[in-house]
PDB file of N, CA and C in Angstrom:
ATOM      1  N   UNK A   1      92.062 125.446 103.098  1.00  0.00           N
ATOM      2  CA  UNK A   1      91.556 124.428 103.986  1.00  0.00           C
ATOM      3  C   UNK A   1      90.728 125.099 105.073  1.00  0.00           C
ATOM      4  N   UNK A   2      89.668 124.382 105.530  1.00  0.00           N
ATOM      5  CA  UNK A   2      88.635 124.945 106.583  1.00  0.00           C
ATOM      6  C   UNK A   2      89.070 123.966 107.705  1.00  0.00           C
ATOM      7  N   UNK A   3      88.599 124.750 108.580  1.00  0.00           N
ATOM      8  CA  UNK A   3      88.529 123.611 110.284  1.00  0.00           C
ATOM      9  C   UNK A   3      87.473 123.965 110.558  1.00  0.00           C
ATOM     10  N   UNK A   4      86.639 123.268 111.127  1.00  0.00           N
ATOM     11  CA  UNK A   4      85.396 123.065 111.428  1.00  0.00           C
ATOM     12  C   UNK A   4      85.348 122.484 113.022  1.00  0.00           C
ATOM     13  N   UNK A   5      84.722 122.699 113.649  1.00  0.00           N
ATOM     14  CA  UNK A   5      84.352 122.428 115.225  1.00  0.00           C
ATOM     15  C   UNK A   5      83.311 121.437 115.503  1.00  0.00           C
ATOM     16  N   UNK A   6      83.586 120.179 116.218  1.00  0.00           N
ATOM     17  CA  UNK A   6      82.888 119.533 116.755  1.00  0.00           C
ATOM     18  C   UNK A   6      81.779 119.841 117.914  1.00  0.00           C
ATOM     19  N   UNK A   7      80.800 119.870 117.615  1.00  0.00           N
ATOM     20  CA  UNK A   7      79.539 120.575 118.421  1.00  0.00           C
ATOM     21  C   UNK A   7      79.379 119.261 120.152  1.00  0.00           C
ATOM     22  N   UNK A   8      78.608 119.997 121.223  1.00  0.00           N
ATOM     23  CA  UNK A   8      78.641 119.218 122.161  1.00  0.00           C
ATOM     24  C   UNK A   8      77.645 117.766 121.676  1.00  0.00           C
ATOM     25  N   UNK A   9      77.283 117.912 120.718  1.00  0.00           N
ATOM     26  CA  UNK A   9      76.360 116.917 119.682  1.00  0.00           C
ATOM     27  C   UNK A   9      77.145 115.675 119.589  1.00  0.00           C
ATOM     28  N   UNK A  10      78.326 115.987 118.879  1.00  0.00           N
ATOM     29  CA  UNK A  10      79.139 115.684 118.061  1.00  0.00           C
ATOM     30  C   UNK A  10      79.173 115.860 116.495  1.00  0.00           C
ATOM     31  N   UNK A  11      78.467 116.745 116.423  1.00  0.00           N
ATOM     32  CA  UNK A  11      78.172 117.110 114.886  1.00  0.00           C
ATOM     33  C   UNK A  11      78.797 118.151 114.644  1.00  0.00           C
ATOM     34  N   UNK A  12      78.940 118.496 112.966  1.00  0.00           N
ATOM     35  CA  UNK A  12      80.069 119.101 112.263  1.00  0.00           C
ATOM     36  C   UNK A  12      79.073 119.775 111.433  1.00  0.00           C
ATOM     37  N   UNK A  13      79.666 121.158 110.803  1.00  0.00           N
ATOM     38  CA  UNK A  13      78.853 121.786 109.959  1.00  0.00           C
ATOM     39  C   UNK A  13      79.970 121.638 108.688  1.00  0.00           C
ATOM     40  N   UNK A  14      79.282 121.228 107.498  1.00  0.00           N
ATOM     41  CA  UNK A  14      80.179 121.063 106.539  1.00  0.00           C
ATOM     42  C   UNK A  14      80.044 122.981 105.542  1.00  0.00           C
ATOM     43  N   UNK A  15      81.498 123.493 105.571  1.00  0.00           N
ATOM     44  CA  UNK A  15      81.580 124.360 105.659  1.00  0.00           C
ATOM     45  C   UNK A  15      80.788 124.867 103.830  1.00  0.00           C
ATOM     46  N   UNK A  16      79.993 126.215 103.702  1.00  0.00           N
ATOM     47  CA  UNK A  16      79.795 126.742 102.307  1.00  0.00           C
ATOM     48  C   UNK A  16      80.520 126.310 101.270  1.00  0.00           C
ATOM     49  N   UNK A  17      82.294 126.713 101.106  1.00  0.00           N
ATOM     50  CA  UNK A  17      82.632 126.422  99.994  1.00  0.00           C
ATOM     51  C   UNK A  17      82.505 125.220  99.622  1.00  0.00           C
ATOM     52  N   UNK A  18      82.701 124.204 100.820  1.00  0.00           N
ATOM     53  CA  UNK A  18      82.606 122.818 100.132  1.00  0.00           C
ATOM     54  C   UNK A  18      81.666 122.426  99.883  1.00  0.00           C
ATOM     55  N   UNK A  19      80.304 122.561 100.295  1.00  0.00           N
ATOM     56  CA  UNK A  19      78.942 122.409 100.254  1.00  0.00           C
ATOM     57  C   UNK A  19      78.246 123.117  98.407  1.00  0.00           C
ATOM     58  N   UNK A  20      78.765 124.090  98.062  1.00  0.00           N
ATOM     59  CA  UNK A  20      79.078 124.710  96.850  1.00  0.00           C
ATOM     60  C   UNK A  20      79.793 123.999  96.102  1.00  0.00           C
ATOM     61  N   UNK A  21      81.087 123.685  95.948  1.00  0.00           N
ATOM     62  CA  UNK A  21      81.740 122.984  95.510  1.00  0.00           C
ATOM     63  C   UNK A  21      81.054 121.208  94.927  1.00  0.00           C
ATOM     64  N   UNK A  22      80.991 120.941  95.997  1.00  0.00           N
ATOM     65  CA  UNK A  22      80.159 119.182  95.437  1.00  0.00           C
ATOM     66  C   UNK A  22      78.883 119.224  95.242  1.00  0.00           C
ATOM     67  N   UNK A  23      77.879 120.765  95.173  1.00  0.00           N
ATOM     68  CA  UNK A  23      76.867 120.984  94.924  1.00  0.00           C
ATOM     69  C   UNK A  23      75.910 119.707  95.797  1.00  0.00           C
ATOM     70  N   UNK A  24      76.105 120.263  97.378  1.00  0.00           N
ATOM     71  CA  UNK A  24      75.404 118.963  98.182  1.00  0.00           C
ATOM     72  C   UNK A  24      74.367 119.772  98.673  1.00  0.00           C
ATOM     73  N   UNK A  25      73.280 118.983  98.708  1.00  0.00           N
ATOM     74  CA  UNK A  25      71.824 119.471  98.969  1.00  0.00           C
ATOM     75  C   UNK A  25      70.991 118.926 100.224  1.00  0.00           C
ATOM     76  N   UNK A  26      70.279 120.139 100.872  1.00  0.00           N
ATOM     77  CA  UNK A  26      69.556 119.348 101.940  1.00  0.00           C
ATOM     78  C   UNK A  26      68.891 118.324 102.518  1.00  0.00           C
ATOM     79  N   UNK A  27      69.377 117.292 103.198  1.00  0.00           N
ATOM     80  CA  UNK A  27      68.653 116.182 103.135  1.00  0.00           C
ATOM     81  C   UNK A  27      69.116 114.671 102.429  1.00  0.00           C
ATOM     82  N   UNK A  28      70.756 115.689 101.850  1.00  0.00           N
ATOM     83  CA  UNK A  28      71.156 114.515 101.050  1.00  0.00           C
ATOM     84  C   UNK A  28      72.159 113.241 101.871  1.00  0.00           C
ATOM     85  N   UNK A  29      71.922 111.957 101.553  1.00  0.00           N
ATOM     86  CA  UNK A  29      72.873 111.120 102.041  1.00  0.00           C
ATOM     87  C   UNK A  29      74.152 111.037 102.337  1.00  0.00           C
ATOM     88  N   UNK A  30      75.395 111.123 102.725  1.00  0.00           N
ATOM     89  CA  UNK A  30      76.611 110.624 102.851  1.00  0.00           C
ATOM     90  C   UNK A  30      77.040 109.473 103.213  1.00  0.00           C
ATOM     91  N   UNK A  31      77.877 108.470 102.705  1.00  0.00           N
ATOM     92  CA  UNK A  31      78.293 107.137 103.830  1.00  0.00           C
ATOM     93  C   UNK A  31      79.809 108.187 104.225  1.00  0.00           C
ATOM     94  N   UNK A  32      79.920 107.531 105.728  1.00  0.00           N
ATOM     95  CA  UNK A  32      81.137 108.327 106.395  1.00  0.00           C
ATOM     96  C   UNK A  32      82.003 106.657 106.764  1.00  0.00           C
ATOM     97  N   UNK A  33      83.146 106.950 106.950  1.00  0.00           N
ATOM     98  CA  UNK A  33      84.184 105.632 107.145  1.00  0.00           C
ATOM     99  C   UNK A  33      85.602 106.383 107.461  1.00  0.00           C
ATOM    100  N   UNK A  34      85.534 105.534 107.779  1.00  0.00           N
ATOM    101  CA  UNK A  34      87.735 105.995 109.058  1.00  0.00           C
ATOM    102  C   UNK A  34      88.578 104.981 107.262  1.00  0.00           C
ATOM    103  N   UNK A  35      89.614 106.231 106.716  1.00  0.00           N
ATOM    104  CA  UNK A  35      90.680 105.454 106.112  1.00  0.00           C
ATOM    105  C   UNK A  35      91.689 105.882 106.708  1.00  0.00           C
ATOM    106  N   UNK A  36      93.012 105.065 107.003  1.00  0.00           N
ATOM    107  CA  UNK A  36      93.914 105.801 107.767  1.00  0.00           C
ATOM    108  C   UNK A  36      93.689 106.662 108.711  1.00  0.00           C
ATOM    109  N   UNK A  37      93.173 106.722 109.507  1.00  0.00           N
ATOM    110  CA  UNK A  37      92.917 107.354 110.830  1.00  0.00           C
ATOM    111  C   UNK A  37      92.322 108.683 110.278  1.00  0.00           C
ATOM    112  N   UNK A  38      91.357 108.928 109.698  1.00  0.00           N
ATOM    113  CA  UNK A  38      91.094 110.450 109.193  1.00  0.00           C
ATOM    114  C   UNK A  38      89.547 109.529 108.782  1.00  0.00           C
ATOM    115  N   UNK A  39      88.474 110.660 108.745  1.00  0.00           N
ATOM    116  CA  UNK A  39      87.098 110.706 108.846  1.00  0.00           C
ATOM    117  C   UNK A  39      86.839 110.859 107.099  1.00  0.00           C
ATOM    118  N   UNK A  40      85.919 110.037 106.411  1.00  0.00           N
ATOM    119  CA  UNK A  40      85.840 110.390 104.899  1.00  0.00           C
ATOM    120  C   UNK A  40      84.549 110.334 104.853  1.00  0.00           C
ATOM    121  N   UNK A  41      83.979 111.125 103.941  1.00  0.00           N
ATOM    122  CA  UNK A  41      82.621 111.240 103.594  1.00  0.00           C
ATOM    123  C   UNK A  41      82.699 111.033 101.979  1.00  0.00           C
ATOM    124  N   UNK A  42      81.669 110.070 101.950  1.00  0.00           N
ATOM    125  CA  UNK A  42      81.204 109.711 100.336  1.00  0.00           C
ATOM    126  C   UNK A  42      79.608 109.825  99.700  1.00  0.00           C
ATOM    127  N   UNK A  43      79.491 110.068  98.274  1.00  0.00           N
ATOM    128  CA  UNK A  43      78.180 109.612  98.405  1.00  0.00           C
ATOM    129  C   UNK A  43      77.909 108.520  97.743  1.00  0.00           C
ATOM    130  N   UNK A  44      76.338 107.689  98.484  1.00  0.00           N
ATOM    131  CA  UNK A  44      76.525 106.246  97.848  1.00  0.00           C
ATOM    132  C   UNK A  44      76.474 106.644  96.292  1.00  0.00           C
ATOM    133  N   UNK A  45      76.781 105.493  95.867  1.00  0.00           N
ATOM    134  CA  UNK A  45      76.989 105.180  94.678  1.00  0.00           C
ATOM    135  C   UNK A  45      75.906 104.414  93.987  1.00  0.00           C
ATOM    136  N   UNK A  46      75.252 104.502  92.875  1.00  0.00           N
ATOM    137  CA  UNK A  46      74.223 103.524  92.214  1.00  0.00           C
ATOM    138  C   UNK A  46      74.407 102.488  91.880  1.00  0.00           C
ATOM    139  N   UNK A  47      73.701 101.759  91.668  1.00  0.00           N
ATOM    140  CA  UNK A  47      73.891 100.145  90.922  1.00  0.00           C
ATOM    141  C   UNK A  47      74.780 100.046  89.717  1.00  0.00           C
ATOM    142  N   UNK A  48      74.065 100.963  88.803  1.00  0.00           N
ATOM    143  CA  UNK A  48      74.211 101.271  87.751  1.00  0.00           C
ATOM    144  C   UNK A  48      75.902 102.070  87.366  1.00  0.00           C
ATOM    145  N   UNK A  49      75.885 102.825  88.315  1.00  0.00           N
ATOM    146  CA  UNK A  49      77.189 103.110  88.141  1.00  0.00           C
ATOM    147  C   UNK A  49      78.495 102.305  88.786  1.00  0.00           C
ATOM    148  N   UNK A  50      78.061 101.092  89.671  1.00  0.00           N
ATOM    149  CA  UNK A  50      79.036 100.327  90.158  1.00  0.00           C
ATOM    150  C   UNK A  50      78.833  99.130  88.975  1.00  0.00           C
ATOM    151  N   UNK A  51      78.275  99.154  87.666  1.00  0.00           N
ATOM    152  CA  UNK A  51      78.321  97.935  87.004  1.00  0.00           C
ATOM    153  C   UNK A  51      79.436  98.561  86.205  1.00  0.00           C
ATOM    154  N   UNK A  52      80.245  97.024  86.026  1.00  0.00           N
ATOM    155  CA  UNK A  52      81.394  96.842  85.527  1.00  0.00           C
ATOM    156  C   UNK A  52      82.743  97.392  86.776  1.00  0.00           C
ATOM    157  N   UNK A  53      82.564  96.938  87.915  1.00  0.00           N
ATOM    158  CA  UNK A  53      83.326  98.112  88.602  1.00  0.00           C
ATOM    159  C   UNK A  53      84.773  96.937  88.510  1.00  0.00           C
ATOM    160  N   UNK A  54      84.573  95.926  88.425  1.00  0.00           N
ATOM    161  CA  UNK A  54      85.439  94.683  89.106  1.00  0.00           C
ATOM    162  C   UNK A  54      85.837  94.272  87.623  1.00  0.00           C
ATOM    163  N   UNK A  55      85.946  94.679  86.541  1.00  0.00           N
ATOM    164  CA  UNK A  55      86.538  94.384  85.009  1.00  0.00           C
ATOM    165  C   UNK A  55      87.667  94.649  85.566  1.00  0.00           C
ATOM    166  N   UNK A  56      87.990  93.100  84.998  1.00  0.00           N
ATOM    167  CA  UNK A  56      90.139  93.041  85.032  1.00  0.00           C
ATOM    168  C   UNK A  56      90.809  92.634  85.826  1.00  0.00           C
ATOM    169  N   UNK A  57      89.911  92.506  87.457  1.00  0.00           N
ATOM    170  CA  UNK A  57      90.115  92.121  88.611  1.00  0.00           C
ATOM    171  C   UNK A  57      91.241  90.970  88.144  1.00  0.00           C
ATOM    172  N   UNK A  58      92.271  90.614  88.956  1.00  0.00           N
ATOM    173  CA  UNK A  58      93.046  89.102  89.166  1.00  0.00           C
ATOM    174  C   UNK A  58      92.366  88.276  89.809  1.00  0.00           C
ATOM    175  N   UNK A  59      91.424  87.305  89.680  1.00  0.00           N
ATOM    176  CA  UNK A  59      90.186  86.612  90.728  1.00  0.00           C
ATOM    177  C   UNK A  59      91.531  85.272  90.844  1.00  0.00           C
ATOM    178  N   UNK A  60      91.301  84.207  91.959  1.00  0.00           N
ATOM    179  CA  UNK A  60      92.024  83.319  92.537  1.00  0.00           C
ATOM    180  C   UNK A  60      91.485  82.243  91.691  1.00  0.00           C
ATOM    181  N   UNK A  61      92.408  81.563  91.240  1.00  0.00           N
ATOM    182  CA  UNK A  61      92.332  80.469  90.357  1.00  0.00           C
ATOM    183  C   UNK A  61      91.929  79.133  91.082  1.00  0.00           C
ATOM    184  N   UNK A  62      91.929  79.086  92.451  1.00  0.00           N
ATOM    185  CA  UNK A  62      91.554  77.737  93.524  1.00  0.00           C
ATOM    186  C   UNK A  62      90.443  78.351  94.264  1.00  0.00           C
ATOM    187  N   UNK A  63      88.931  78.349  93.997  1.00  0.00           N
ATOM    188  CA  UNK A  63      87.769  78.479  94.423  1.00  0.00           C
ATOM    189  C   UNK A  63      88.332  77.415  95.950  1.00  0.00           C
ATOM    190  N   UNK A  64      87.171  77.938  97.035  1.00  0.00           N
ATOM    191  CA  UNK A  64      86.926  76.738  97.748  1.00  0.00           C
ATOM    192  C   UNK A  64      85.402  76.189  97.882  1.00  0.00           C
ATOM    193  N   UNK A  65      86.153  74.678  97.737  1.00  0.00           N
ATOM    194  CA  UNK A  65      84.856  73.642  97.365  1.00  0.00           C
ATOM    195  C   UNK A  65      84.040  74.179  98.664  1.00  0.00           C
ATOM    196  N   UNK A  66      82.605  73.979  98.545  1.00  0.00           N
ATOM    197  CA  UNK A  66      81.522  73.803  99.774  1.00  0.00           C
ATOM    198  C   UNK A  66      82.051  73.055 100.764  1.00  0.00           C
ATOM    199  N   UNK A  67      82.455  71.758 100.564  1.00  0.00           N
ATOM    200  CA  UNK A  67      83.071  70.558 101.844  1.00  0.00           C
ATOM    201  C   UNK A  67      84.110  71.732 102.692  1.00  0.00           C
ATOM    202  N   UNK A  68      84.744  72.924 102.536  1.00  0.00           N
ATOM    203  CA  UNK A  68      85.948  73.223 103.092  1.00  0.00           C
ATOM    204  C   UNK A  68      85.916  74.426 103.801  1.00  0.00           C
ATOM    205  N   UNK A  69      84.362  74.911 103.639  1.00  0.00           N
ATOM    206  CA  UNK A  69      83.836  75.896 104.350  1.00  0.00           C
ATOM    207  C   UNK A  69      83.368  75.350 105.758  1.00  0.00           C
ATOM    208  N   UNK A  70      83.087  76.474 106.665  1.00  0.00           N
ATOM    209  CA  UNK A  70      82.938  75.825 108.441  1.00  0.00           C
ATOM    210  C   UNK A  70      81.601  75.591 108.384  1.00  0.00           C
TER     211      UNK A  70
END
């Protein structure tokens, strides 16, 4: 595990091995988000690879009508 230092920026240098590891490249995107109180970095995801993401889902059997919305 690495620790890494918050700059007077607030920016972080994401350390070599891991940068090696997920083979991440200059310039490249991340989305960042709080799960459980801890900082996560992702990368977006394509269209293409989010099709079919929701196969199997349990969807709610009582839609609500238009009249029941505000």
């Amino acid at each position: 595990m690495d620790t890494v230092r918050v700059s007077p920026k607030f920016q972080v240098v994401i350390p070599k091995k891991v940068r090696e590891a997920l083979e991440l490249k200059p310039g490249e995107e991340l989305h960042i988000y709080i799960l459980d109180r801890t900082i996560r970095l992702s990368r977006p995801r394509s269209i293409k690879e989010l099709r079919g993401i929701a196969k199997g889902m349990q969807w709610k059997d009582d839609y609500r009508d238009r009249n029941d919305r505000f």
